[in-house]
PDB file of N, CA and C in Angstrom:
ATOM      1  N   UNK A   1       8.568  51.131  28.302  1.00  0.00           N
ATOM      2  CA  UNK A   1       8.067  51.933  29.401  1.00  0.00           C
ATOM      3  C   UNK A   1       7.869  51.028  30.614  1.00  0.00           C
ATOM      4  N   UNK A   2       8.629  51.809  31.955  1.00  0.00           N
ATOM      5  CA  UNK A   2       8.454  50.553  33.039  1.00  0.00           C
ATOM      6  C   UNK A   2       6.726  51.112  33.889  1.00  0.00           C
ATOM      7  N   UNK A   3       6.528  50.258  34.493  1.00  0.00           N
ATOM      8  CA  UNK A   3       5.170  50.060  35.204  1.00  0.00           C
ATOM      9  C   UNK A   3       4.899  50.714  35.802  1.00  0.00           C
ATOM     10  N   UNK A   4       5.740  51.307  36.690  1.00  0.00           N
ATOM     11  CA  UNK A   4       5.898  52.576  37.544  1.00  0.00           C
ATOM     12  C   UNK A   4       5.437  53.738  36.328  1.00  0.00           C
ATOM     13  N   UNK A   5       5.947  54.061  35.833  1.00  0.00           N
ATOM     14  CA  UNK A   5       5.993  55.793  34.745  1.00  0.00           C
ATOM     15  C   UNK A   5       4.340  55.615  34.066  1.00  0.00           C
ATOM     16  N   UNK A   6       3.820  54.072  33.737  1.00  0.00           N
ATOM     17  CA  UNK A   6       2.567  54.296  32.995  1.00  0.00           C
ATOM     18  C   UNK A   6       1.713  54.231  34.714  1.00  0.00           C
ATOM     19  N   UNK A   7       2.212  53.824  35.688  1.00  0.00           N
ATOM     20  CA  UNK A   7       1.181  54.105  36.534  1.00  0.00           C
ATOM     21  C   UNK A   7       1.129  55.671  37.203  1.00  0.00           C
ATOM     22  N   UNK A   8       2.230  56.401  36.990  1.00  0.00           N
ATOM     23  CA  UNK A   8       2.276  57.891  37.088  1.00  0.00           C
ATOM     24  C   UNK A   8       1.579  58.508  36.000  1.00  0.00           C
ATOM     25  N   UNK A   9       1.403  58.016  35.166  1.00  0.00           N
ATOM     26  CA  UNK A   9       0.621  58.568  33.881  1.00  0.00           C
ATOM     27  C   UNK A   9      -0.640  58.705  34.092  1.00  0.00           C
ATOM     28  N   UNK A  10      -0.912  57.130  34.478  1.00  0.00           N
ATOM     29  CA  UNK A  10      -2.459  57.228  34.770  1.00  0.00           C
ATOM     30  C   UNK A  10      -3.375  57.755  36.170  1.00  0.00           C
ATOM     31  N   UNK A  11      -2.315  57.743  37.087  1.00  0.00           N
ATOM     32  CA  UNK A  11      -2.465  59.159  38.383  1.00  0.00           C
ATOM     33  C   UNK A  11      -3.668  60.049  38.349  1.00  0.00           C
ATOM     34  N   UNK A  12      -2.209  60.752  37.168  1.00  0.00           N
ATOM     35  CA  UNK A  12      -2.356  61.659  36.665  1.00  0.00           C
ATOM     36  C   UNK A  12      -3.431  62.101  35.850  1.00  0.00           C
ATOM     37  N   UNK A  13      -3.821  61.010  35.152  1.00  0.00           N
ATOM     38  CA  UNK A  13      -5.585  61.264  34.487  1.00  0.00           C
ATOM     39  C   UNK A  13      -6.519  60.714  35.021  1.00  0.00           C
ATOM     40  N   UNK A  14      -6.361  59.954  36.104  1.00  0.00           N
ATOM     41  CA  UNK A  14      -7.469  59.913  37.004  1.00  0.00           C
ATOM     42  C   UNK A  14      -7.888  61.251  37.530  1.00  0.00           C
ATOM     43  N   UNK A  15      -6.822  61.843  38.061  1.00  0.00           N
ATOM     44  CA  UNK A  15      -6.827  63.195  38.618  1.00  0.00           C
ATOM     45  C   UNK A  15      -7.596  64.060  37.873  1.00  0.00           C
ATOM     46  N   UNK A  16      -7.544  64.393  36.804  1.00  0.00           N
ATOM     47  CA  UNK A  16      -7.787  65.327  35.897  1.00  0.00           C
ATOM     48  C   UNK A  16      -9.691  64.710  35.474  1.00  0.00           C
ATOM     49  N   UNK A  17      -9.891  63.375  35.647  1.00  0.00           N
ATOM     50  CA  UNK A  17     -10.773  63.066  35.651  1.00  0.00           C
ATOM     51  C   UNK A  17     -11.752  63.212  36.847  1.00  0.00           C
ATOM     52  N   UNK A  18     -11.366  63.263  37.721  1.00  0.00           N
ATOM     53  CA  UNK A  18     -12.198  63.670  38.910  1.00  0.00           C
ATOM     54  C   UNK A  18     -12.361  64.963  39.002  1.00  0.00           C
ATOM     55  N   UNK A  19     -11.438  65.489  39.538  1.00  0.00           N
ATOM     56  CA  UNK A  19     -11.880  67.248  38.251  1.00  0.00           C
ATOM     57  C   UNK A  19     -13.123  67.098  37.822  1.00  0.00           C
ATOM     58  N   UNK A  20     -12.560  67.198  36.378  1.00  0.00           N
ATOM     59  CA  UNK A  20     -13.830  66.966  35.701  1.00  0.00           C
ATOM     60  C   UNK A  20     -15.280  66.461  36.284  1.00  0.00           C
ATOM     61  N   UNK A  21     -14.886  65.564  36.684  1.00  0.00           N
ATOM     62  CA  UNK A  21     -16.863  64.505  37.240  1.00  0.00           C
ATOM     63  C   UNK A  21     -17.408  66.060  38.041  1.00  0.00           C
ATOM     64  N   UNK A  22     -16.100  66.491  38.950  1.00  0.00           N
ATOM     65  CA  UNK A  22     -17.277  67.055  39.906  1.00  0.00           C
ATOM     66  C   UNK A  22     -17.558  68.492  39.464  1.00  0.00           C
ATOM     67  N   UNK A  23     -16.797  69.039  38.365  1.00  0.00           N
ATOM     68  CA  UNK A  23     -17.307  70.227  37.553  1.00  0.00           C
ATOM     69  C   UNK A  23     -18.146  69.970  37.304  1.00  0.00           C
ATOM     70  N   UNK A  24     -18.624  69.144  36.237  1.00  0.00           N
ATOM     71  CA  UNK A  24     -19.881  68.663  35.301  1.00  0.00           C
ATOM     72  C   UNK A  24     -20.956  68.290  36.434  1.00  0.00           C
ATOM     73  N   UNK A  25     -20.753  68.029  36.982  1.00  0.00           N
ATOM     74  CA  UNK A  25     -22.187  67.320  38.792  1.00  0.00           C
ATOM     75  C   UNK A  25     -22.464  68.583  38.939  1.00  0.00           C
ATOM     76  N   UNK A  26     -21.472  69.833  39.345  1.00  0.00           N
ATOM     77  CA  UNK A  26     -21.992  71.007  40.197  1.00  0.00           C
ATOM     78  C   UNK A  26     -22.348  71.969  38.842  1.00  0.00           C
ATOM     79  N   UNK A  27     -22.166  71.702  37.428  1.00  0.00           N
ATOM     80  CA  UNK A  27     -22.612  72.484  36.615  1.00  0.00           C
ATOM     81  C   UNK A  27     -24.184  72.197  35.874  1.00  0.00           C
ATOM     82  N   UNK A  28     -24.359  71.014  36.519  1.00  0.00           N
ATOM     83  CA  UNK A  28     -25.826  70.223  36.010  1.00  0.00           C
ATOM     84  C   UNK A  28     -27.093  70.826  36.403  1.00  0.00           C
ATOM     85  N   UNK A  29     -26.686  72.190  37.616  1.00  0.00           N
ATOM     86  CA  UNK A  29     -28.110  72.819  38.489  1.00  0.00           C
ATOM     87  C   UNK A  29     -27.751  73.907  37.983  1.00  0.00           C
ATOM     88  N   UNK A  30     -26.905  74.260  37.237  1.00  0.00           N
ATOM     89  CA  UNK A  30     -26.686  75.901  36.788  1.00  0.00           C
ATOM     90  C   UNK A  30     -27.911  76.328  36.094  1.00  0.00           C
ATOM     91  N   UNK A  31     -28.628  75.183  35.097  1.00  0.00           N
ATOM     92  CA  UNK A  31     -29.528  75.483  34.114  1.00  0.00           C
ATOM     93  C   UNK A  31     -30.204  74.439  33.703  1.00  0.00           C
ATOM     94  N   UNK A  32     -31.989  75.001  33.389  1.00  0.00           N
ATOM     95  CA  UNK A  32     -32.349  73.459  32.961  1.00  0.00           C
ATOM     96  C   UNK A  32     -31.913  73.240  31.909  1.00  0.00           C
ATOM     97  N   UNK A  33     -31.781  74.195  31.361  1.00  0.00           N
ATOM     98  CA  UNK A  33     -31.090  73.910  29.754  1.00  0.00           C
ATOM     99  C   UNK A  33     -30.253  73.291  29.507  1.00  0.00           C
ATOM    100  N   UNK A  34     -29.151  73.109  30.003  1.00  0.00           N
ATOM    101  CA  UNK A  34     -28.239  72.809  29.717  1.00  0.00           C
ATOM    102  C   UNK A  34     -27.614  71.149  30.922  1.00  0.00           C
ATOM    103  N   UNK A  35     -28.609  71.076  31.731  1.00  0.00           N
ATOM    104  CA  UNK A  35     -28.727  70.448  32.794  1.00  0.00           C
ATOM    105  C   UNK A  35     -28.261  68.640  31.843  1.00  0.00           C
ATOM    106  N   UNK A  36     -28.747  68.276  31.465  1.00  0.00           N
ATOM    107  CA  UNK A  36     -29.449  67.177  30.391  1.00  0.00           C
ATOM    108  C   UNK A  36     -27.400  66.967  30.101  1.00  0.00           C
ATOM    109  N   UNK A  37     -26.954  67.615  29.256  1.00  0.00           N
ATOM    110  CA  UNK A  37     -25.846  67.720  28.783  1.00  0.00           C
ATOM    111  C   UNK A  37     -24.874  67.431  29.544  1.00  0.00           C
ATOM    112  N   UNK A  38     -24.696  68.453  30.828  1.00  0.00           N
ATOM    113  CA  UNK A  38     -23.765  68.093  32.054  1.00  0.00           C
ATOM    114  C   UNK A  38     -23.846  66.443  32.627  1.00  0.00           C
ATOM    115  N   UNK A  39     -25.145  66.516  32.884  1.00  0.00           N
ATOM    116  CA  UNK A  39     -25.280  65.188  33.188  1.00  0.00           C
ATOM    117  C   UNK A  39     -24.295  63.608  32.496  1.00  0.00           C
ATOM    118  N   UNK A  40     -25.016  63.925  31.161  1.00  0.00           N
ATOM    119  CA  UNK A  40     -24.596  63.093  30.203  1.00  0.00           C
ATOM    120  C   UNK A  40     -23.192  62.982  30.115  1.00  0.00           C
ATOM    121  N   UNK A  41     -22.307  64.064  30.622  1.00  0.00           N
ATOM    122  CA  UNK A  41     -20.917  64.030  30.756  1.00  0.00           C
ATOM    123  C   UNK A  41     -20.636  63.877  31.385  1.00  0.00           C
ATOM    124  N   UNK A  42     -20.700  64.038  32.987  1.00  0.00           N
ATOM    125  CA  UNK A  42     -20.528  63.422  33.918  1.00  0.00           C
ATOM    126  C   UNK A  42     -20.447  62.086  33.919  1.00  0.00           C
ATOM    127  N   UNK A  43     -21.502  61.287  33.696  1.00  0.00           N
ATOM    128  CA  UNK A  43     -21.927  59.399  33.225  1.00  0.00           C
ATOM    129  C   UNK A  43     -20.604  59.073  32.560  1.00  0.00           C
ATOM    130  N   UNK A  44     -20.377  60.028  31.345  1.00  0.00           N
ATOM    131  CA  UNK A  44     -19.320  58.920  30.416  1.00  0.00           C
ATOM    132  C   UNK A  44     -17.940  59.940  31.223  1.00  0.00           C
ATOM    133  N   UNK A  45     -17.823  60.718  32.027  1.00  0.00           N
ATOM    134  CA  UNK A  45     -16.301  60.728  32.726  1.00  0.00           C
ATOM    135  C   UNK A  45     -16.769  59.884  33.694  1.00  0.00           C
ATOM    136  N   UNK A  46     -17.669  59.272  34.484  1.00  0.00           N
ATOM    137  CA  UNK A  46     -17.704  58.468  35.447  1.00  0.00           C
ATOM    138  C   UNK A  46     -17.237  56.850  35.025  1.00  0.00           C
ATOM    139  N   UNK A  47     -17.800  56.796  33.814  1.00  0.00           N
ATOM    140  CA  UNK A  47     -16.995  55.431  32.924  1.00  0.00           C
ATOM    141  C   UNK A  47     -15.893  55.312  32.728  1.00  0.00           C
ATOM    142  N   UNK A  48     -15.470  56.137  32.174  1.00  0.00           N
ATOM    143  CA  UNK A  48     -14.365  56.508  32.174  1.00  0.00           C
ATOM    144  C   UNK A  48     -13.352  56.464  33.048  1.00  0.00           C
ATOM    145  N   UNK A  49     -13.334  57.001  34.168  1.00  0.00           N
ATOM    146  CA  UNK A  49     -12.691  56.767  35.990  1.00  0.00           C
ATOM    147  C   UNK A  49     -12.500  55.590  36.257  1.00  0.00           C
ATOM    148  N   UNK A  50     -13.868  54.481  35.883  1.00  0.00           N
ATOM    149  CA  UNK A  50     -13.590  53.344  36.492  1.00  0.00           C
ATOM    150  C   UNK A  50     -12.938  52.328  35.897  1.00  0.00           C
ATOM    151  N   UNK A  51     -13.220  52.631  34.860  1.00  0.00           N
ATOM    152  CA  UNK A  51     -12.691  51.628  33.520  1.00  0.00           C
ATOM    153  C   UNK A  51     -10.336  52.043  34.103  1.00  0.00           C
ATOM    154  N   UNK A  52     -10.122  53.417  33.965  1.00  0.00           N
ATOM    155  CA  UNK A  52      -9.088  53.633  34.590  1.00  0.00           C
ATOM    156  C   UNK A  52      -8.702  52.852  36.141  1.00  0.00           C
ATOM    157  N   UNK A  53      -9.324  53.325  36.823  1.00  0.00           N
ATOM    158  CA  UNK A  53      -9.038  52.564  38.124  1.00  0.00           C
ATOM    159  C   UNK A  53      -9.404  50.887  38.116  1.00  0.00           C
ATOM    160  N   UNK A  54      -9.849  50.610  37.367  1.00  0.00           N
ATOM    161  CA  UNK A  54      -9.841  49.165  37.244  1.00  0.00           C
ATOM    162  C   UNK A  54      -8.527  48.717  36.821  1.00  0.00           C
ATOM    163  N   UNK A  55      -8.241  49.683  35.797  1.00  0.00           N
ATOM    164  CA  UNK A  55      -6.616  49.581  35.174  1.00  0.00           C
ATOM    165  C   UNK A  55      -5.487  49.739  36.195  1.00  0.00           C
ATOM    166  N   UNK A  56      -5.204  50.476  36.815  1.00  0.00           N
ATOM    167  CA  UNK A  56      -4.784  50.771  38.132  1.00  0.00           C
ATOM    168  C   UNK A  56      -4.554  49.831  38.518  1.00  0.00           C
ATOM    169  N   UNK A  57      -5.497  49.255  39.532  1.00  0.00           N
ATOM    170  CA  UNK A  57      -5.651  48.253  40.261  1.00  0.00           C
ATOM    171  C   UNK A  57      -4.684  47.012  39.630  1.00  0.00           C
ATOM    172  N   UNK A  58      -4.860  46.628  38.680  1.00  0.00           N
ATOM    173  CA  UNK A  58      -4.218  45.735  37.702  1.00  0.00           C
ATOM    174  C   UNK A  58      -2.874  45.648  37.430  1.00  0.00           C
ATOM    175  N   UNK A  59      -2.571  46.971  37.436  1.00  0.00           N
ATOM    176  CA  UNK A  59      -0.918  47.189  37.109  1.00  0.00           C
ATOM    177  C   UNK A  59       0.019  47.855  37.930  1.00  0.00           C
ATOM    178  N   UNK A  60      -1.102  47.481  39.152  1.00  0.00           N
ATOM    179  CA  UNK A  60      -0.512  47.779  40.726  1.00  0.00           C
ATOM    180  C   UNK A  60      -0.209  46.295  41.005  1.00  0.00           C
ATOM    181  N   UNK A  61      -0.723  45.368  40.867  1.00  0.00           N
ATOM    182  CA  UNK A  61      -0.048  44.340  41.187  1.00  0.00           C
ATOM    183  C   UNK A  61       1.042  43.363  40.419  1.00  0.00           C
ATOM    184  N   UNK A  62       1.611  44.302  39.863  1.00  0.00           N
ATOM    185  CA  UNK A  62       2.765  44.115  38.542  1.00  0.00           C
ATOM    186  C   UNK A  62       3.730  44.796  39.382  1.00  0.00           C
ATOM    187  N   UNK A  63       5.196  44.106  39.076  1.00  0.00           N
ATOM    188  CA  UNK A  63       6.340  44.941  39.485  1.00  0.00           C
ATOM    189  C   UNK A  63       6.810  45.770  39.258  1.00  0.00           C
ATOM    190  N   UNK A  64       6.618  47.044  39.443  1.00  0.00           N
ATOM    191  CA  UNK A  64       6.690  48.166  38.810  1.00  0.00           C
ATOM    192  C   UNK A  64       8.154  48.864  38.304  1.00  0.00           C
ATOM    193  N   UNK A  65       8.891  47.786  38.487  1.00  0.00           N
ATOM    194  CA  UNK A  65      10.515  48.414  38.058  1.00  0.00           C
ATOM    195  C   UNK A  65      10.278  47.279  36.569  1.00  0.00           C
ATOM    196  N   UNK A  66       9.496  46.359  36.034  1.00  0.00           N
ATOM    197  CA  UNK A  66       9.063  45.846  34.666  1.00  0.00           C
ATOM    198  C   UNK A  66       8.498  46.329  33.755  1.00  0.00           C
ATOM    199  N   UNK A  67       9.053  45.975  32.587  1.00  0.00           N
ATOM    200  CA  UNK A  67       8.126  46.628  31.282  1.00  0.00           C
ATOM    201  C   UNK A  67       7.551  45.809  30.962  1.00  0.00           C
ATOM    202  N   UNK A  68       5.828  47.192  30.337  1.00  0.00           N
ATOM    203  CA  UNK A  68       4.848  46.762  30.415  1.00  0.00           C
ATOM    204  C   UNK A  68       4.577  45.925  28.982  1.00  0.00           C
ATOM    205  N   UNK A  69       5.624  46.151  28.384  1.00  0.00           N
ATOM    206  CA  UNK A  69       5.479  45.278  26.672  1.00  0.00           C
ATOM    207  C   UNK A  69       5.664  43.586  27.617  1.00  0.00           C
ATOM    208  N   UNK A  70       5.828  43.210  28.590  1.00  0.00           N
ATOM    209  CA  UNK A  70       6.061  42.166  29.390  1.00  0.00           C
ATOM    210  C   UNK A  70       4.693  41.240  29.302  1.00  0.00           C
ATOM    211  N   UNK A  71       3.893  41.988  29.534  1.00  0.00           N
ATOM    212  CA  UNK A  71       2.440  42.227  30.254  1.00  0.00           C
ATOM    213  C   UNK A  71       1.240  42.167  28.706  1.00  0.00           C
ATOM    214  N   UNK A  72       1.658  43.616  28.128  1.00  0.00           N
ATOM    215  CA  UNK A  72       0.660  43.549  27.112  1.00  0.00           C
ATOM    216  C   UNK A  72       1.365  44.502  26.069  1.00  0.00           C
ATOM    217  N   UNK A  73       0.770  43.854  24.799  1.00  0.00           N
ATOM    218  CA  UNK A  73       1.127  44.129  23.400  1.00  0.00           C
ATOM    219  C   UNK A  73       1.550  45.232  23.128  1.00  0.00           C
ATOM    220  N   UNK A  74       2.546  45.928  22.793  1.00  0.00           N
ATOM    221  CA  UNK A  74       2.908  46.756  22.124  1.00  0.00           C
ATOM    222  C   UNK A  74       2.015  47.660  21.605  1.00  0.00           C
ATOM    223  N   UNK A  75       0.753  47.505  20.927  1.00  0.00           N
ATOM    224  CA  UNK A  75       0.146  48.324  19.966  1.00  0.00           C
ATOM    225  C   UNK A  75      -0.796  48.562  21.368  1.00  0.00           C
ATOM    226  N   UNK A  76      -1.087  47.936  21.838  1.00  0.00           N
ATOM    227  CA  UNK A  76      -2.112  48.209  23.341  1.00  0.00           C
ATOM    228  C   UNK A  76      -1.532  49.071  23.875  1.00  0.00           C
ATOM    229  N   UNK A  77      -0.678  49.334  24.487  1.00  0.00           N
ATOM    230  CA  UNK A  77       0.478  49.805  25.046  1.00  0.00           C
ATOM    231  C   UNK A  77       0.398  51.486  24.725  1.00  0.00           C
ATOM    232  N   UNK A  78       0.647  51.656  23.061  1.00  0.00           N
ATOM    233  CA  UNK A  78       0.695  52.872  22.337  1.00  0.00           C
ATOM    234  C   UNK A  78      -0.602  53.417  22.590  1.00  0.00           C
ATOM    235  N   UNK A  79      -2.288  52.587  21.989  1.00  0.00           N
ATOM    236  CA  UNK A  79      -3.041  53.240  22.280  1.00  0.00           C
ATOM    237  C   UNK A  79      -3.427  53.463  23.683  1.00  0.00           C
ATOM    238  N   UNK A  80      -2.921  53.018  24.589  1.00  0.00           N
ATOM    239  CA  UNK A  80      -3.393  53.306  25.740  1.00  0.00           C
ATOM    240  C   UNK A  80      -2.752  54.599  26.312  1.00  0.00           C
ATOM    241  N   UNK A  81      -1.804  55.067  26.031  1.00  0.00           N
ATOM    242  CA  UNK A  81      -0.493  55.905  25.923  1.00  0.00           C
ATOM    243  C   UNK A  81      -1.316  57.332  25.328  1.00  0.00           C
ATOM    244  N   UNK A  82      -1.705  57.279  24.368  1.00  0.00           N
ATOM    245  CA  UNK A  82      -2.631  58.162  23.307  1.00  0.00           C
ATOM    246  C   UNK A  82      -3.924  58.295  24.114  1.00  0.00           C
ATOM    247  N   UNK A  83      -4.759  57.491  24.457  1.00  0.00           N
ATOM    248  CA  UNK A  83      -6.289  57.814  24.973  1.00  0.00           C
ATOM    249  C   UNK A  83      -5.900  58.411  26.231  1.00  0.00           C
ATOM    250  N   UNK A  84      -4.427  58.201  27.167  1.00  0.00           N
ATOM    251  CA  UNK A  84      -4.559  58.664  28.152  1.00  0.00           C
ATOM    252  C   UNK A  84      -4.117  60.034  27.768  1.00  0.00           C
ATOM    253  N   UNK A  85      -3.364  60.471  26.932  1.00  0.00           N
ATOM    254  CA  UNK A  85      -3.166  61.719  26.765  1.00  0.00           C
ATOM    255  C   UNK A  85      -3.881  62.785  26.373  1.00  0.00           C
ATOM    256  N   UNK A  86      -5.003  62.313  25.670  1.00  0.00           N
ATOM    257  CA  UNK A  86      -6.625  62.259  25.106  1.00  0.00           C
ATOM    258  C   UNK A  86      -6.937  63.260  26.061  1.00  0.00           C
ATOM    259  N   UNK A  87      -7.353  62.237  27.078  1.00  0.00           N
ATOM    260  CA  UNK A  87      -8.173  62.739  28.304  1.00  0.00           C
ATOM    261  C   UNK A  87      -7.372  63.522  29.307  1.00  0.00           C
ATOM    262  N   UNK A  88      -6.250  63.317  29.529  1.00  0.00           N
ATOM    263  CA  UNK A  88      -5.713  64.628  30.136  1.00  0.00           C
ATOM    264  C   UNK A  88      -5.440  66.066  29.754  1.00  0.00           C
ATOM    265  N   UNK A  89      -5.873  65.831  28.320  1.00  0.00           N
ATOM    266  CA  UNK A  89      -5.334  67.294  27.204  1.00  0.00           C
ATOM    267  C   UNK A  89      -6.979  67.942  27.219  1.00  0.00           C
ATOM    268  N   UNK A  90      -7.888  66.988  27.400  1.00  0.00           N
ATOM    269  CA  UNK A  90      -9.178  67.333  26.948  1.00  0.00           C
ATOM    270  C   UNK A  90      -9.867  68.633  27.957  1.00  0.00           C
ATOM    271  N   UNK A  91      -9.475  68.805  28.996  1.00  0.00           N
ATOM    272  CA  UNK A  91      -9.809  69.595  30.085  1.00  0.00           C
ATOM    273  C   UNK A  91     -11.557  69.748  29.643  1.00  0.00           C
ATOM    274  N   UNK A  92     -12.011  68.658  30.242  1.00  0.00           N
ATOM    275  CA  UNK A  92     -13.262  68.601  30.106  1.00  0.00           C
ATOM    276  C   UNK A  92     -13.831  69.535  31.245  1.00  0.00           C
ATOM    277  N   UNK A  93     -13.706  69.947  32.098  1.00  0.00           N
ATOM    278  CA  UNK A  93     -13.455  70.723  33.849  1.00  0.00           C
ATOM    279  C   UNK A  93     -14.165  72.270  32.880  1.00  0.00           C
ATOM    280  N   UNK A  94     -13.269  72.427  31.599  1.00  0.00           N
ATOM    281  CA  UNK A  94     -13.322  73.976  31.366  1.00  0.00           C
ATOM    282  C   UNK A  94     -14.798  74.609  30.721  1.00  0.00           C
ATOM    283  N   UNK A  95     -15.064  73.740  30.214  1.00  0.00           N
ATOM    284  CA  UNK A  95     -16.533  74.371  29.550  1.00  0.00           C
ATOM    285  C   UNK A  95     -18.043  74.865  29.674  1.00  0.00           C
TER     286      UNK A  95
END
């Protein structure tokens, strides 16, 4: 996989992650009840975002017509491939 396609990948679930943050922020005053919960999800998609854009950042300064087995391990590679698909399938935004 070249550098370019996993950095379209991860775009792409940043995207879907910001979504999300600001569903869960504007769903946190709906109820006290449920207030506690939103919150708590918000925090770990906000970890989440940065921990990504840190990644970003990183494999923005890689040549992006290179593969990333270049860079990092194969099995890294796969799970990173998988958690990002994770979180873009997860439509955390909907609940």
């Amino acid at each position: 996989m070249k550098v370019k396609e996993l950095l379209e990948l991860l775009e792409e679930t940043i995207g879907h992650l910001r979504i999300a943050l600001v569903v869960n922020q504007q769903r946190i005053f709906e109820s006290p009840y449920t207030s506690y919960e939103f919150a708590q999800r918000a925090v770990e998609i906000q970890e989440d975002l940065e921990d990504l854009e840190k990644l970003r950042a990183e494999l923005g300064r890689l040549d992006p017509e290179s593969d990333v087995e270049e860079y990092y391990p194969r099995e890294e590679v796969e799970r990173l491939l998988k958690t990002l698909e994770l979180l873009r399938k997860s439509e955390s935004y909907a609940y």
